[in-house]
Structures are given as structure tokens and as C-alpha cells.
Protein backbone atom coordinates (compact mmCIF):
# COMPACT_ATOMS: atom_id res chain seq x y z
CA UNK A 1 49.19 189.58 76.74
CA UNK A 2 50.14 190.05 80.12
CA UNK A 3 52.90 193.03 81.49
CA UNK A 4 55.64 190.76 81.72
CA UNK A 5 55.38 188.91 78.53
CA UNK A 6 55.13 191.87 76.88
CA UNK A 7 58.36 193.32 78.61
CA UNK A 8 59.95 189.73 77.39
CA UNK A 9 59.09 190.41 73.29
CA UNK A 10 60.63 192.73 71.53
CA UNK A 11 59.89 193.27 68.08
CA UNK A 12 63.59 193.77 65.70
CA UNK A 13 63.91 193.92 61.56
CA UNK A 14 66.59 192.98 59.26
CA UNK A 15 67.31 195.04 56.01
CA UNK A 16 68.33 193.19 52.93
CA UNK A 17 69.56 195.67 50.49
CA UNK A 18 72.64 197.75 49.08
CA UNK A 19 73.62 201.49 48.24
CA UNK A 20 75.02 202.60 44.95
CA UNK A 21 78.82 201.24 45.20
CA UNK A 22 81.23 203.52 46.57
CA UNK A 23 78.66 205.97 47.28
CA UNK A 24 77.70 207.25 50.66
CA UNK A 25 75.38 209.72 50.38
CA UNK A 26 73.46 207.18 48.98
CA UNK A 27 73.87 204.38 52.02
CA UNK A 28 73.07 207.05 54.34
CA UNK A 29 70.15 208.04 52.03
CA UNK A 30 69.15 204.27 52.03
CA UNK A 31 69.37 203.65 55.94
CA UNK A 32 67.13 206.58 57.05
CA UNK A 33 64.60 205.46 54.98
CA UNK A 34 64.66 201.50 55.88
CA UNK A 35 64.65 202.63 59.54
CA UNK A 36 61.96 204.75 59.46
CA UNK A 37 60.32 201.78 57.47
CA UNK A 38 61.10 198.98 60.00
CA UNK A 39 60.39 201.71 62.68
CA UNK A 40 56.84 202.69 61.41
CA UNK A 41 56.17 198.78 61.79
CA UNK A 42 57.11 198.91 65.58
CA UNK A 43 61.02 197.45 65.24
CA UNK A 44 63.46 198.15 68.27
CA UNK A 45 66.09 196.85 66.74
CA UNK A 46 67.38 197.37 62.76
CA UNK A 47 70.10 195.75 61.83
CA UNK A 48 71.67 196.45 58.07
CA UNK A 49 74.80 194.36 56.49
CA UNK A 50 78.15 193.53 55.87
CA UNK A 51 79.92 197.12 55.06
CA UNK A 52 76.67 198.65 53.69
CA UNK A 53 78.24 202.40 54.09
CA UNK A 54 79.84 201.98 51.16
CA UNK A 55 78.72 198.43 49.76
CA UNK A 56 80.74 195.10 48.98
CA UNK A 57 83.11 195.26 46.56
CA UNK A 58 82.09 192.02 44.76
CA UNK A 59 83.53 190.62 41.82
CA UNK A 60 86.29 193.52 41.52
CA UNK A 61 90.05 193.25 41.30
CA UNK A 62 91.20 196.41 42.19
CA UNK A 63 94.23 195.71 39.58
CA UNK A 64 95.66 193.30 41.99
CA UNK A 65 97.54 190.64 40.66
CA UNK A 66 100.06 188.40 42.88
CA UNK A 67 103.61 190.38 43.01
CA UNK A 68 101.78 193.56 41.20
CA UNK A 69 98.95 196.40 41.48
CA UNK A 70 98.06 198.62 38.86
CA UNK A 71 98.04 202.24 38.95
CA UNK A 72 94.09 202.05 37.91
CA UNK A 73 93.02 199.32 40.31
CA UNK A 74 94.57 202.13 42.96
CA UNK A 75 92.02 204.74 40.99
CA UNK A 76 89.79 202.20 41.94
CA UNK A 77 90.59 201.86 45.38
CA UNK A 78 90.96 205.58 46.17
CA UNK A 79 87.00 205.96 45.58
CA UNK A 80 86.84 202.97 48.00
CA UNK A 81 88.82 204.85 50.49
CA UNK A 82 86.59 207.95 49.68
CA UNK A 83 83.71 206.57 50.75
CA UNK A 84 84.76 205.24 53.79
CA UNK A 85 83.81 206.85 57.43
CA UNK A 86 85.55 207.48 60.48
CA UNK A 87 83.82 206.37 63.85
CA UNK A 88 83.45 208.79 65.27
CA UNK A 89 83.13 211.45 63.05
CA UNK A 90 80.56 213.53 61.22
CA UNK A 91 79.24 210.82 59.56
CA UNK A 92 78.16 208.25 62.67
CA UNK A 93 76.96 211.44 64.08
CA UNK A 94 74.40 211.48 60.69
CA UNK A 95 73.79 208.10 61.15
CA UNK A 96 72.93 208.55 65.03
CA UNK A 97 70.35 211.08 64.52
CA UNK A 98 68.46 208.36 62.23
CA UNK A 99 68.42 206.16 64.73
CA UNK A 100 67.43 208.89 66.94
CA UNK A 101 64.55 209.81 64.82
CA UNK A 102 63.15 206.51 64.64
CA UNK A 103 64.00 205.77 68.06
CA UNK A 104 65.25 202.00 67.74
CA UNK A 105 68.82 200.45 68.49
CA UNK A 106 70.38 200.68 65.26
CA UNK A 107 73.94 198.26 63.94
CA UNK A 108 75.05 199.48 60.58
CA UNK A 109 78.03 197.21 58.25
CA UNK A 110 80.40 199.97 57.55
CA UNK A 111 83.75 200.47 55.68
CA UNK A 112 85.95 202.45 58.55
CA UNK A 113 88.57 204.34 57.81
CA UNK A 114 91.71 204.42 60.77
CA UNK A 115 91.31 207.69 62.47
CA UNK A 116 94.87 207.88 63.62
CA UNK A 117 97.60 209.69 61.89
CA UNK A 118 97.88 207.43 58.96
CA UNK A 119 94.07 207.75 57.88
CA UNK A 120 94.65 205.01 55.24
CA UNK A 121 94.27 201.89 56.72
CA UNK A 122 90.48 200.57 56.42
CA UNK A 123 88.63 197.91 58.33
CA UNK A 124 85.77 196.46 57.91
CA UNK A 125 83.69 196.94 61.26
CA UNK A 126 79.99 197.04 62.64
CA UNK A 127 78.69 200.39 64.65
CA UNK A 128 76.26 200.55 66.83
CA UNK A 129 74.01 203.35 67.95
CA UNK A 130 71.48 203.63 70.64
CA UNK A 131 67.25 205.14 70.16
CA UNK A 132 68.94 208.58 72.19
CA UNK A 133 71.48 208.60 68.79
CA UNK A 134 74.64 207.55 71.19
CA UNK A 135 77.61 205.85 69.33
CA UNK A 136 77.61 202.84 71.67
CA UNK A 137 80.27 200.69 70.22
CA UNK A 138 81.98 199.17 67.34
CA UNK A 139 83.48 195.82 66.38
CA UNK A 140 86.65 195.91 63.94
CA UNK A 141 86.32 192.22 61.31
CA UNK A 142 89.09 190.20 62.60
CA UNK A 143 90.38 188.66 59.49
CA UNK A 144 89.47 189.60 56.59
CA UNK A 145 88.71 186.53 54.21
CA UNK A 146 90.58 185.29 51.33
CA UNK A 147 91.38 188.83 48.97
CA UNK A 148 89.36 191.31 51.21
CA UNK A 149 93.17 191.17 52.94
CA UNK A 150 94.16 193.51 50.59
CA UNK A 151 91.53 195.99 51.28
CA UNK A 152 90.85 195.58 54.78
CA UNK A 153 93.07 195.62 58.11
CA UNK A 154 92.66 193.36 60.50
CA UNK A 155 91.09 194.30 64.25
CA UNK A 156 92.05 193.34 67.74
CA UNK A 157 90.00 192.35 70.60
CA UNK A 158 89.23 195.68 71.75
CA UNK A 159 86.62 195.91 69.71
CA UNK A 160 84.88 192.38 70.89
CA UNK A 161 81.41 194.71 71.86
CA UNK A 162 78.52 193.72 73.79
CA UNK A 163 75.93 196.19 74.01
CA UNK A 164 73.50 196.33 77.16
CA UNK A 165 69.79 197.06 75.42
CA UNK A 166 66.55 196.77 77.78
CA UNK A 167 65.15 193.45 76.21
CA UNK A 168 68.99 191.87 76.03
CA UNK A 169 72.64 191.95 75.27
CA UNK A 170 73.78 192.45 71.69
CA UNK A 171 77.14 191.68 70.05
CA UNK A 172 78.20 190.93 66.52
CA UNK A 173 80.57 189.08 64.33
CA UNK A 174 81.08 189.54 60.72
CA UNK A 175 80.80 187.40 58.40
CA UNK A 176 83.40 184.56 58.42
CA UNK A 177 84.14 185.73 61.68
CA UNK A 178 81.06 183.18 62.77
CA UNK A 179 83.26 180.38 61.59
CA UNK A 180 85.87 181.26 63.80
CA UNK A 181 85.26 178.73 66.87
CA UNK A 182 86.99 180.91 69.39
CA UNK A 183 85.67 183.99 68.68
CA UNK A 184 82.32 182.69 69.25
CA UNK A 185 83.00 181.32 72.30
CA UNK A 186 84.41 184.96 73.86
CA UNK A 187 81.02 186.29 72.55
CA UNK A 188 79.39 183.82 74.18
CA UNK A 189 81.42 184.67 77.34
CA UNK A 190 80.37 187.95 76.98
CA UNK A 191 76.33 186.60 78.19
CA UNK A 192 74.63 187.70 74.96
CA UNK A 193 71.22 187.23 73.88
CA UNK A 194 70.84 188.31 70.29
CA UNK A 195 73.77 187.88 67.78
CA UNK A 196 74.11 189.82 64.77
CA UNK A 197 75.96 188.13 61.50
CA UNK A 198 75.87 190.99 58.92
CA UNK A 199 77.57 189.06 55.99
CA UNK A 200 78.56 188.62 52.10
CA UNK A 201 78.08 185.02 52.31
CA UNK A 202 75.00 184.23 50.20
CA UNK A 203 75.66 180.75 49.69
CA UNK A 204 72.90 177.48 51.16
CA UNK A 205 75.76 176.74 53.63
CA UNK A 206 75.41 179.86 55.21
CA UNK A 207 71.99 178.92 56.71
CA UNK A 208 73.31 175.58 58.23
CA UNK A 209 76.23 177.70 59.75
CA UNK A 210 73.16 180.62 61.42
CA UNK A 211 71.24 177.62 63.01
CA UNK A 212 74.30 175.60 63.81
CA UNK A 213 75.63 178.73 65.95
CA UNK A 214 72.16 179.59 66.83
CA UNK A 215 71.69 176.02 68.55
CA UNK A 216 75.31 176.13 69.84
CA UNK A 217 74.80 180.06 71.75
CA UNK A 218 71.68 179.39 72.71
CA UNK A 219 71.08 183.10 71.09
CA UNK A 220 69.21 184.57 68.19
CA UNK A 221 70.51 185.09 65.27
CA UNK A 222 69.98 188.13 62.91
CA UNK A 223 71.79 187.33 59.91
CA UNK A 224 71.69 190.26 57.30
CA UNK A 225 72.94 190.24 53.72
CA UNK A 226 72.93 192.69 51.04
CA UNK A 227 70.62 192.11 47.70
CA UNK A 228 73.51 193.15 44.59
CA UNK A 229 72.93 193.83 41.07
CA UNK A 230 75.26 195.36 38.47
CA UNK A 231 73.09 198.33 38.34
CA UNK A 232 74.98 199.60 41.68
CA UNK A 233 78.35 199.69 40.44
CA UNK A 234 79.75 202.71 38.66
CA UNK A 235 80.42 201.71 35.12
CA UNK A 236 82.91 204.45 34.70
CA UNK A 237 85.60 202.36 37.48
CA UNK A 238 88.32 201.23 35.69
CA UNK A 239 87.99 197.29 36.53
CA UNK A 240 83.81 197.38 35.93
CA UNK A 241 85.27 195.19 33.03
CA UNK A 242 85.99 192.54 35.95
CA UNK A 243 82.20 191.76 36.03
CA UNK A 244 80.84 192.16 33.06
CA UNK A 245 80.07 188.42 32.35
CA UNK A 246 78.65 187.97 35.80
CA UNK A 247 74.81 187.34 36.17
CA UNK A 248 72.85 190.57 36.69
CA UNK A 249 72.48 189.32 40.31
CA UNK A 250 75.88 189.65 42.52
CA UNK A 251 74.62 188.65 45.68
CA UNK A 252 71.29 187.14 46.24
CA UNK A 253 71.09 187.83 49.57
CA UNK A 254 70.24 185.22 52.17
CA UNK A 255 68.73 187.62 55.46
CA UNK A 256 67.00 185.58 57.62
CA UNK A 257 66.41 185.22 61.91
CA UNK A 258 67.04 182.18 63.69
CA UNK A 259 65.68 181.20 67.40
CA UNK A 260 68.01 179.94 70.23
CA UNK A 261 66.65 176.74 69.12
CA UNK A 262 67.68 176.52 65.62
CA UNK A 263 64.22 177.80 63.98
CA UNK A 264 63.38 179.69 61.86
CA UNK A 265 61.45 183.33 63.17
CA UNK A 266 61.99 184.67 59.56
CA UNK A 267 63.21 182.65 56.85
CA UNK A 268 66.09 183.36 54.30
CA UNK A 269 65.17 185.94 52.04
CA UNK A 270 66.60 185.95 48.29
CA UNK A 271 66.36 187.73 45.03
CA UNK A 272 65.06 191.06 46.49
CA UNK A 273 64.94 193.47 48.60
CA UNK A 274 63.42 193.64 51.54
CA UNK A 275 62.82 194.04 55.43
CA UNK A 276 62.39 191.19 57.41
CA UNK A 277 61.41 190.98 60.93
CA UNK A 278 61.02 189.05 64.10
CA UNK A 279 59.05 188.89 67.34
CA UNK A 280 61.86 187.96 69.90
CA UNK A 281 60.34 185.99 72.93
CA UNK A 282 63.61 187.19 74.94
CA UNK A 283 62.52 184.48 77.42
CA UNK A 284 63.25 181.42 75.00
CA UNK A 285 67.15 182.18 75.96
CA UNK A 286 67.30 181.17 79.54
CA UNK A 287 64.51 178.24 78.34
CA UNK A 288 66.61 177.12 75.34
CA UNK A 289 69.97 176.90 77.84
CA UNK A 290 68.07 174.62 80.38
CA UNK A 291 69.90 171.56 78.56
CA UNK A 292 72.41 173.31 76.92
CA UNK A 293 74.83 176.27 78.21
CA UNK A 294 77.87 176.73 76.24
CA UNK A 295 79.61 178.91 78.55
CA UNK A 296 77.72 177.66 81.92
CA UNK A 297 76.91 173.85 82.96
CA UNK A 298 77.74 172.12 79.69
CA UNK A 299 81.50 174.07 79.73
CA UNK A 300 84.38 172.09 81.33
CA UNK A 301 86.45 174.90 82.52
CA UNK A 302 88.90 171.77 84.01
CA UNK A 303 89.37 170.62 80.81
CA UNK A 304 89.16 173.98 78.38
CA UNK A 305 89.82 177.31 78.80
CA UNK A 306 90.25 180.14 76.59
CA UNK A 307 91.93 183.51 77.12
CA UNK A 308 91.20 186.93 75.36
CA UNK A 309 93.71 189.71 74.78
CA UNK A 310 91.32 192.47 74.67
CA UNK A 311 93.95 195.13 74.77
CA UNK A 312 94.08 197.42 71.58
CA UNK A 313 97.35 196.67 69.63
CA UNK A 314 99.36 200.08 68.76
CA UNK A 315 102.23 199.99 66.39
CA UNK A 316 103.93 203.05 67.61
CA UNK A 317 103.26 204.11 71.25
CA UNK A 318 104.97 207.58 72.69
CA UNK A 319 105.59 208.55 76.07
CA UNK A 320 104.74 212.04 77.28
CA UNK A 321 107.80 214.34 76.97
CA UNK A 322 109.61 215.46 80.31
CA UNK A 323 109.85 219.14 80.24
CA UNK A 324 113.20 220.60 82.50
């Protein structure tokens, strides 16, 4: 392997697991030792999913009904809330020195609680942290699907980050997110090379969607999903009752890394656990946009444009006080 092919690969893993619901000691506990794992097999890049500090709420209610909320769905919630981090804080700073230790670029799912005065709003965002253990960004879900509205805000386009990495730019959208045409397109805009889809979306359409955008960036795609059983969830909540007929599996899972061509480098994982990973020939993305450049010689900027407000949205601004 010559110098400059080997500058061009870079080796990156996707975890498919979950913590114990609600529970972040545990998703902390869980990430340090999958990094170290996808580290001690030569991984740059880890990438974990969809709001894995503190796990997917699947199947539960929260005591929400349409017009009402119960007082124990809020019981419910509160331990939700609890679990939640604030970026940054203490916790990112935890996180950082994993990524530190195992020296890779690490992007972590995470439940994120709003660090302004409030501190009750949360949002369902991606974090990203560099090999030194640098917070380097974050990326706030943009709408929340169908009933996660209740438990999630909604971000802004602030929080549209690219991260600059030595074998290529990284950026992320969550979930549904990737069916959201224009938000693809400002990613796109943004030159990236790898896209990250942490996700809840364990479904066989899911996998047309990763190679459709895969094919339509020109990117790869790391698309990482969490593997649920019932076994994570605290029987003691008080709407556990709101699963009990479910199948012992919640979420299958579905992980799996697509090339800017639409293959497969590592197919869809499902039914366990597990760490999959990918040699990324980083030179396949200018090679794969030779016929096909979303944002370059196959856009008609004559015809379409798109504009991005990328200016954080406050509800209450204050001026500095004059003193006399």
C-alpha cells in the first residue's frame, strides 16, 4: 500500500447497541467500553445512535393522551429529564476523555437538556468530540417525528455542524431528518464526505432511504441504530404496562455503511449487538461525483436555490443595561 493510499483510507466503526433506559451511568459505562473496542481494532471514527445517552423511549406513552397528561406519565418523564445532559457540561467532558483515551473522533446520540435559564426544554441532538477530547460541535434534531414532539424541542440551523477531520468532513442528521430534502441539500452545501444517520428507524425502508441519499451526496453513509429489548426498561416506570405485549425485541436495529456509490461497505446488522466497521477509500468521493455533483455541475443554481437561516433563534433577548 503506497503513502498516499494509505493517507486516503481511514478505518471508522458503528456501534449497534443500547444502555439501560433512562440510565446514564450506564450509556456512559457502555460507550467507553465500545470505543475502546472499535479502537483496539484500529477505528478513527465511532459513531453510536439516535439519543443513546439515555436510550429511545420506544413504545411508552408518558400518560399522554390528546387534550390530557397524567400526573404519572410526568413521573415518567421527570426520570427522562434526569437523565438527560447538558453540552457542555460535566458530562461531555466524561464523554471527551473516552474519546481521548482511545484517541478516535467520536459522535454520540444524546438526549440534551437546554442549558439556559429554563433547563427544561430537551432536544434530541448529536455531539461530537475530537481524539484530543475537544467538544467540537453539536447538531440539535430539527423536528421531532410524529409523538417525540412532546418530548423533544425542536433546533434551529445553528446547529447544522460540519466537522473538519484529517481524512474528511463530517456532519450528521438524525433520523427523519434524512428525509427532509432541504436539509440534505445544506449538508451537502456544507462539502461533506462522510454522513452520519444515527436513527430509531429499524424498518427495510430505511436501507433504500441510506443508499438513496448515499447515491444522491455522493458521501458515505454511517447509519447507526440501537439493538432494544424489554430487559432495558425499568419495570418499576409507571407506563412499563404500555409494552408489555410487545415482542421481547423493540428495535432490531438496522446499522449498516453505505459507499458514495450506493454499496454496501458493511451491511445492515439486526437482532444483536454489535460493532460494525468500514475501510473508507476517502478517494471514492471526488471519483463517485465525476458524473454526479449535487451541489457542483449537476446543480442549476439559475433554476434552484436554497437559503439557510443559520442564526440561533432566542425567545427572549436582553440588552445590556445603561448604567448613569
Amino acid at each position: 500500500m503506497t503513502e498516499r493510499t494509505e493517507r486516503q483510507v481511514v478505518r471508522v466503526a458503528v456501534v449497534q447497541s443500547a444502555p439501560l433506559l433512562f440510565d446514564k451511568a450506564d450509556a456512559i459505562a457502555k460507550i467507553a467500553s465500545w470505543t475502546q473496542a472499535a479502537s483496539k481494532e484500529k477505528a478513527k471514527l465511532v459513531v453510536f445512535p439516535e439519543v443513546f445517552v439515555s436510550g429511545y423511549p420506544r413504545g411508552l406513552s408518558f400518560g399522554t393522551r390528546v387534550g390530557s397528561r397524567s400526573p404519572e406519565g410526568r413521573e415518567d418523564w421527570y426520570r427522562y429529564w434526569e437523565s438527560s445532559i447538558q453540552i457542555p457540561g460535566a458530562d461531555t467532558e466524561l464523554i471527551g476523555e473516552i474519546a481521548k483515551e482511545a484517541g478516535v473522533y467520536l459522535v454520540v446520540g444524546v438526549v440534551e437538556r437546554e442549558s439556559g435559564l429554563s433547563q427544561s426544554t430537551l432536544y434530541n441532538s448529536i455531539a461530537y468530540w475530537g481524539p484530543d477530547g475537544t467538544l467540537l460541535g453539536k447538531h440539535r434534531k430539527l423536528m421531532p417525528t410524529g409523538s417525540e414532539r412532546l418530548l423533544w424541542g425542536m433546533g434551529d440551523g445553528s446547529t447544522l455542524s460540519v466537522i473538519d477531520t484529517p481524512f474528511g468532513r463530517i456532519g450528521g442528521l438524525i433520523c427523519w431528518e434524512n428525509y427532509m430534502p432541504l436539509a440534505r441539500m445544506a449538508m451537502y452545501a456544507k462539502g461533506i464526505d462522510i454522513l452520519v444517520t444515527p436513527t430509531a428507524d429499524a424498518r427495510d425502508t430505511w436501507q433504500a432511504t441510506l443508499q438513496h441519499i448515499a447515491v444522491e451526496s455522493r458521501c458515505f453513509v454511517l447509519s447507526s441504530n440501537q439493538y432494544v429489548t424489554k430487559e432495558s426498561y425499568p419495570q418499576d416506570l409507571a407506563y412499563y404496562k404500555d409494552i408489555l405485549n410487545d415482542p421481547d425485541i423493540l428495535s432490531r436495529g438496522g446499522s449498516a455503511i453505505v459507499n458514495p456509490l450506493g454499496a454496501y461497505v458493511a451491511p445492515p446488522l439486526f437482532n444483536k449487538e454489535g460493532l460494525l466497521f468500514g475501510d473508507l477509500d476517502m478517494a471514492l468521493v471526488p471519483k463517485s461525483r465525476y458524473d454526479f455533483d449535487a451541489v457542483g455541475h449537476y446543480s442549476r443554481p439559475d433554476v434552484f436555490q436554497l437559503r439557510v437561516n443559520e442564526t440561533s433563534q432566542e425567545t427572549v433577548t436582553f440588552k445590556e443595561k445603561l448604567l448613569f
